[in-house]
C-alpha atoms as a PDB file:
ATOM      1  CA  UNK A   1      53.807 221.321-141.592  1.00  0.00           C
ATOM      2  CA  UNK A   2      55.647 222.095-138.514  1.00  0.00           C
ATOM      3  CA  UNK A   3      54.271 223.539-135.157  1.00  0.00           C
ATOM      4  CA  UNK A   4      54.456 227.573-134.783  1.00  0.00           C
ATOM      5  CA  UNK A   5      53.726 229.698-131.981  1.00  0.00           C
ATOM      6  CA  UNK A   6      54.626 233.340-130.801  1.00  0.00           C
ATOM      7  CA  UNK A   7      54.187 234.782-127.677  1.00  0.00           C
ATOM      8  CA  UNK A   8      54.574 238.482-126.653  1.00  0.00           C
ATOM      9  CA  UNK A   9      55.704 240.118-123.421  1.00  0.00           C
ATOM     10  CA  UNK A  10      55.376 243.856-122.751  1.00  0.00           C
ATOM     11  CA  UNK A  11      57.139 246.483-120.804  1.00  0.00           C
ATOM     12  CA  UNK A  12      56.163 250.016-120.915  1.00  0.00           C
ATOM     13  CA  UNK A  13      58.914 250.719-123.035  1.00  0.00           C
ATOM     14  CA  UNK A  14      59.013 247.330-125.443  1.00  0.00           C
ATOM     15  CA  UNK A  15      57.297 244.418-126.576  1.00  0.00           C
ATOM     16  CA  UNK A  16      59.341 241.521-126.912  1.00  0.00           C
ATOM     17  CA  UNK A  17      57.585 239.122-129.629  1.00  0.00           C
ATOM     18  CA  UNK A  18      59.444 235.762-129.264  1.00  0.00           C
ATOM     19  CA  UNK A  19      58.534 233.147-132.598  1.00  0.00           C
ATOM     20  CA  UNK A  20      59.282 229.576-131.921  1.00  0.00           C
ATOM     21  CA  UNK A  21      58.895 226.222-134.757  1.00  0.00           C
ATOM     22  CA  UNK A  22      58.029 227.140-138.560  1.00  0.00           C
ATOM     23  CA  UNK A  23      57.903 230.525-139.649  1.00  0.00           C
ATOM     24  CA  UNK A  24      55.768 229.653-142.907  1.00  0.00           C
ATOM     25  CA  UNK A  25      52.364 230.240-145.032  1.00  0.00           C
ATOM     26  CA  UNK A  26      50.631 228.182-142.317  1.00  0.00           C
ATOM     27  CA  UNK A  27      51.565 230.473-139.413  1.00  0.00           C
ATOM     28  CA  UNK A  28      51.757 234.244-141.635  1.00  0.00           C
ATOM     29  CA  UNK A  29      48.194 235.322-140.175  1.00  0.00           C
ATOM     30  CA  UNK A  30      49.192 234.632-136.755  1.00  0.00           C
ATOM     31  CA  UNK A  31      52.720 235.833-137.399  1.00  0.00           C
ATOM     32  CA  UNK A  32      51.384 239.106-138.520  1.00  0.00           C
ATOM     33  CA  UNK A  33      48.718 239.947-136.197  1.00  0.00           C
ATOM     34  CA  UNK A  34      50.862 239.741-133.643  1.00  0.00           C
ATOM     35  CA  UNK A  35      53.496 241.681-134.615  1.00  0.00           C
ATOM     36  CA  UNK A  36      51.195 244.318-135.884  1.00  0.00           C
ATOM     37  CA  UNK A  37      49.891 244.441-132.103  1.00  0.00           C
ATOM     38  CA  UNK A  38      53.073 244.892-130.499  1.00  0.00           C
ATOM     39  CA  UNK A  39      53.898 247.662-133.357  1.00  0.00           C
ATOM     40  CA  UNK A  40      50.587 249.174-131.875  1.00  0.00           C
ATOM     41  CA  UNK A  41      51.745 248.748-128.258  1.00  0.00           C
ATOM     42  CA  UNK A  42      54.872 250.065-127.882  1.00  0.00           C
ATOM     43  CA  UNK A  43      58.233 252.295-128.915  1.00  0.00           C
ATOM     44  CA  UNK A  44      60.380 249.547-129.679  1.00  0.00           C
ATOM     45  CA  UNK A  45      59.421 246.232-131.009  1.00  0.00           C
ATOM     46  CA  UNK A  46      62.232 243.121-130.575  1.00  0.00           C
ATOM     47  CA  UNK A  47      61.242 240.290-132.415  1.00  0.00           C
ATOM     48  CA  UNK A  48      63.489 237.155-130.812  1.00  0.00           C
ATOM     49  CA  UNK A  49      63.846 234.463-133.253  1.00  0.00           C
ATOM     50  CA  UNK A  50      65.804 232.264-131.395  1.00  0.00           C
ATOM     51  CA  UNK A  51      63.347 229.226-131.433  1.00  0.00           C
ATOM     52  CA  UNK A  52      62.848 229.521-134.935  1.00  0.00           C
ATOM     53  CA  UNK A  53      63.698 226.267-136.856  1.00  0.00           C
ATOM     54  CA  UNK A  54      62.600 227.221-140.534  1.00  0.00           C
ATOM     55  CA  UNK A  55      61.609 230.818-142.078  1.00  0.00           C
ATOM     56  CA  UNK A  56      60.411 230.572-145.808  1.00  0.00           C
ATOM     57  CA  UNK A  57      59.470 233.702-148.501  1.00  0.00           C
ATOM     58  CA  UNK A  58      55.781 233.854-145.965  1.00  0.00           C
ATOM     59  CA  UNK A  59      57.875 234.850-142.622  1.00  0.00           C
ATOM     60  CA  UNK A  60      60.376 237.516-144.247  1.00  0.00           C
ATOM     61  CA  UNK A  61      57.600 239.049-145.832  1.00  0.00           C
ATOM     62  CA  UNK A  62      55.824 239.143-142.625  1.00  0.00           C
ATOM     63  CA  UNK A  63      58.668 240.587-140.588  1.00  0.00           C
ATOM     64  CA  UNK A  64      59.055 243.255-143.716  1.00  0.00           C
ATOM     65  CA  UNK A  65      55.152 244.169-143.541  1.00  0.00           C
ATOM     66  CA  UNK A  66      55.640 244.972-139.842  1.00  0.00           C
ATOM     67  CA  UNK A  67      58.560 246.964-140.572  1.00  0.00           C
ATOM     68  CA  UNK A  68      56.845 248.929-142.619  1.00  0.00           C
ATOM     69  CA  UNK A  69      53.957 249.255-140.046  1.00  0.00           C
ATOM     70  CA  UNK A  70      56.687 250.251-137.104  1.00  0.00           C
ATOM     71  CA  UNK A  71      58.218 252.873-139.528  1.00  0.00           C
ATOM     72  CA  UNK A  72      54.677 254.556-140.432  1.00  0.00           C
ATOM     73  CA  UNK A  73      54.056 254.311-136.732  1.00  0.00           C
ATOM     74  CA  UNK A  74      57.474 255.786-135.698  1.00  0.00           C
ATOM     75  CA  UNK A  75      58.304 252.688-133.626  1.00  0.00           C
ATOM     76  CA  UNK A  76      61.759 250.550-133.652  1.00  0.00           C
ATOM     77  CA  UNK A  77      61.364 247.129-135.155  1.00  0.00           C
ATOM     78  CA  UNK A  78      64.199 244.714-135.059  1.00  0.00           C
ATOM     79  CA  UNK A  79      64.859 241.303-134.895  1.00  0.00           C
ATOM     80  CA  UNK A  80      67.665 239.417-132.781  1.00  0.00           C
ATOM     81  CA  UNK A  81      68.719 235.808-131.900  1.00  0.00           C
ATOM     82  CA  UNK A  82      68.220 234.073-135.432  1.00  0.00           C
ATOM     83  CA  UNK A  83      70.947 231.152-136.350  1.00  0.00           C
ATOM     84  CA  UNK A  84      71.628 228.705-138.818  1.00  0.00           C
ATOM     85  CA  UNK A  85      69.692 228.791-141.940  1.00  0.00           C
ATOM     86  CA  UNK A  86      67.370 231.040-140.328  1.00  0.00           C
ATOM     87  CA  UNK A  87      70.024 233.810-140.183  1.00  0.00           C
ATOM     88  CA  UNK A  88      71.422 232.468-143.318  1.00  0.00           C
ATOM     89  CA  UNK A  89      67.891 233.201-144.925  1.00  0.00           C
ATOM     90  CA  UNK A  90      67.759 236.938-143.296  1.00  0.00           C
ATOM     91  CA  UNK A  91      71.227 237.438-144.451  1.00  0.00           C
ATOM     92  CA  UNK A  92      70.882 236.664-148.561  1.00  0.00           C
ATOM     93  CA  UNK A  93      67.603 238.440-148.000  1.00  0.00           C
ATOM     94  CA  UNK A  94      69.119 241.848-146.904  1.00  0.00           C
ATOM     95  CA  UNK A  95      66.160 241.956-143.980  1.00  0.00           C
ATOM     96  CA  UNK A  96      69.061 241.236-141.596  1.00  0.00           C
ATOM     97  CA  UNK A  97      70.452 244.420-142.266  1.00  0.00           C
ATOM     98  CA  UNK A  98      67.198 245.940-142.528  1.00  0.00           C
ATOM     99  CA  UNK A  99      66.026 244.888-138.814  1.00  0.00           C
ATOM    100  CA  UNK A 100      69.350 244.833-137.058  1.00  0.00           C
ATOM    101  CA  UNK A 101      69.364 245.523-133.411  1.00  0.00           C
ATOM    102  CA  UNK A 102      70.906 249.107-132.563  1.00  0.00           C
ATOM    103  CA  UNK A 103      74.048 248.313-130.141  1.00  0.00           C
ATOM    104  CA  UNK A 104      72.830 250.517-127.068  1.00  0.00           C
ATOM    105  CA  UNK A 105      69.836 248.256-126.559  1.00  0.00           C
ATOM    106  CA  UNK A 106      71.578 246.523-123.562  1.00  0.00           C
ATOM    107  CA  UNK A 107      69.936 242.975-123.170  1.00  0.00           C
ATOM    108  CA  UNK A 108      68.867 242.317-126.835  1.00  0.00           C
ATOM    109  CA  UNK A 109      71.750 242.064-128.632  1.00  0.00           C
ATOM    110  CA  UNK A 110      72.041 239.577-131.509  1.00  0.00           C
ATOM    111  CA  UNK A 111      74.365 236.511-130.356  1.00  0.00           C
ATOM    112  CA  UNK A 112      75.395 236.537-134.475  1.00  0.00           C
ATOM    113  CA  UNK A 113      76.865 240.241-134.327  1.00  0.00           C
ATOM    114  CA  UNK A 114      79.326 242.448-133.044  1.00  0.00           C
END
C-alpha cells in the first residue's frame, strides 16, 4: 500500500485540509477524522487534493460522508486541485460536481476548471 498523509491549516474563516499519496481503505479512518474536524472548525472547508496519486471507492466515500457532515453543519465543503485519474475518478463519480469550488473563492480555485 502506498504512503498517505493529510495535514490541515486553519484560518478563522477556513480550514484548508491538504491529502497527499493514496487515498484508500488503509488511510479512510484518518481521512475521515480529519475532515470531520475541519467540518467542526470552520465555515468553509477546502479539501486540496493536489498531492493525491490514487483515490479508490474508500476516499470518495470519505469525501461524500464529510459532505454530508458540512451540509448538516451548514458549512461549505469542496474539493480543488485533483488531476489525472484522480480527477478522472471524481469526474465518472459525479462527486466533482458535487464538491466543486464556488468561483468567488479567490485563491482556491480548481487548476481543472473554468
Amino acid at each position: 500500500m502506498g504512503r498517505f498523509d493529510v495535514r490541515t491549516t486553519a484560518a478563522a474563516d477556513r480550514a484548508v485540509v491538504a491529502l497527499t499519496g493514496e487515498c484508500d481503505l488503509e488511510g479512510r479512518e484518518a481521512m475521515i477524522a480529519a475532515l470531520l474536524a475541519a467540518v467542526d472548525s470552520a465555515p468553509i472547508v477546502h479539501v486540496d487534493l493536489a498531492g493525491v496519486t490514487f483515490l479508490d471507492s474508500s476516499g470518495v466515500h470519505s469525501l461524500v460522508i464529510a459532505h454530508h457532515a458540512a451540509e448538516r453543519a451548514g458549512v461549505r465543503l469542496y474539493v480543488g486541485n485533483a488531476e489525472g485519474a484522480v480527477a478522472r475518478v471524481l469526474e465518472i463519480t459525479g462527486v466533482a460536481d458535487l464538491l466543486r469550488p464556488p468561483p468567488c473563492v479567490p485563491g482556491h480555485e480548481d487548476r481543472n476548471h473554468d
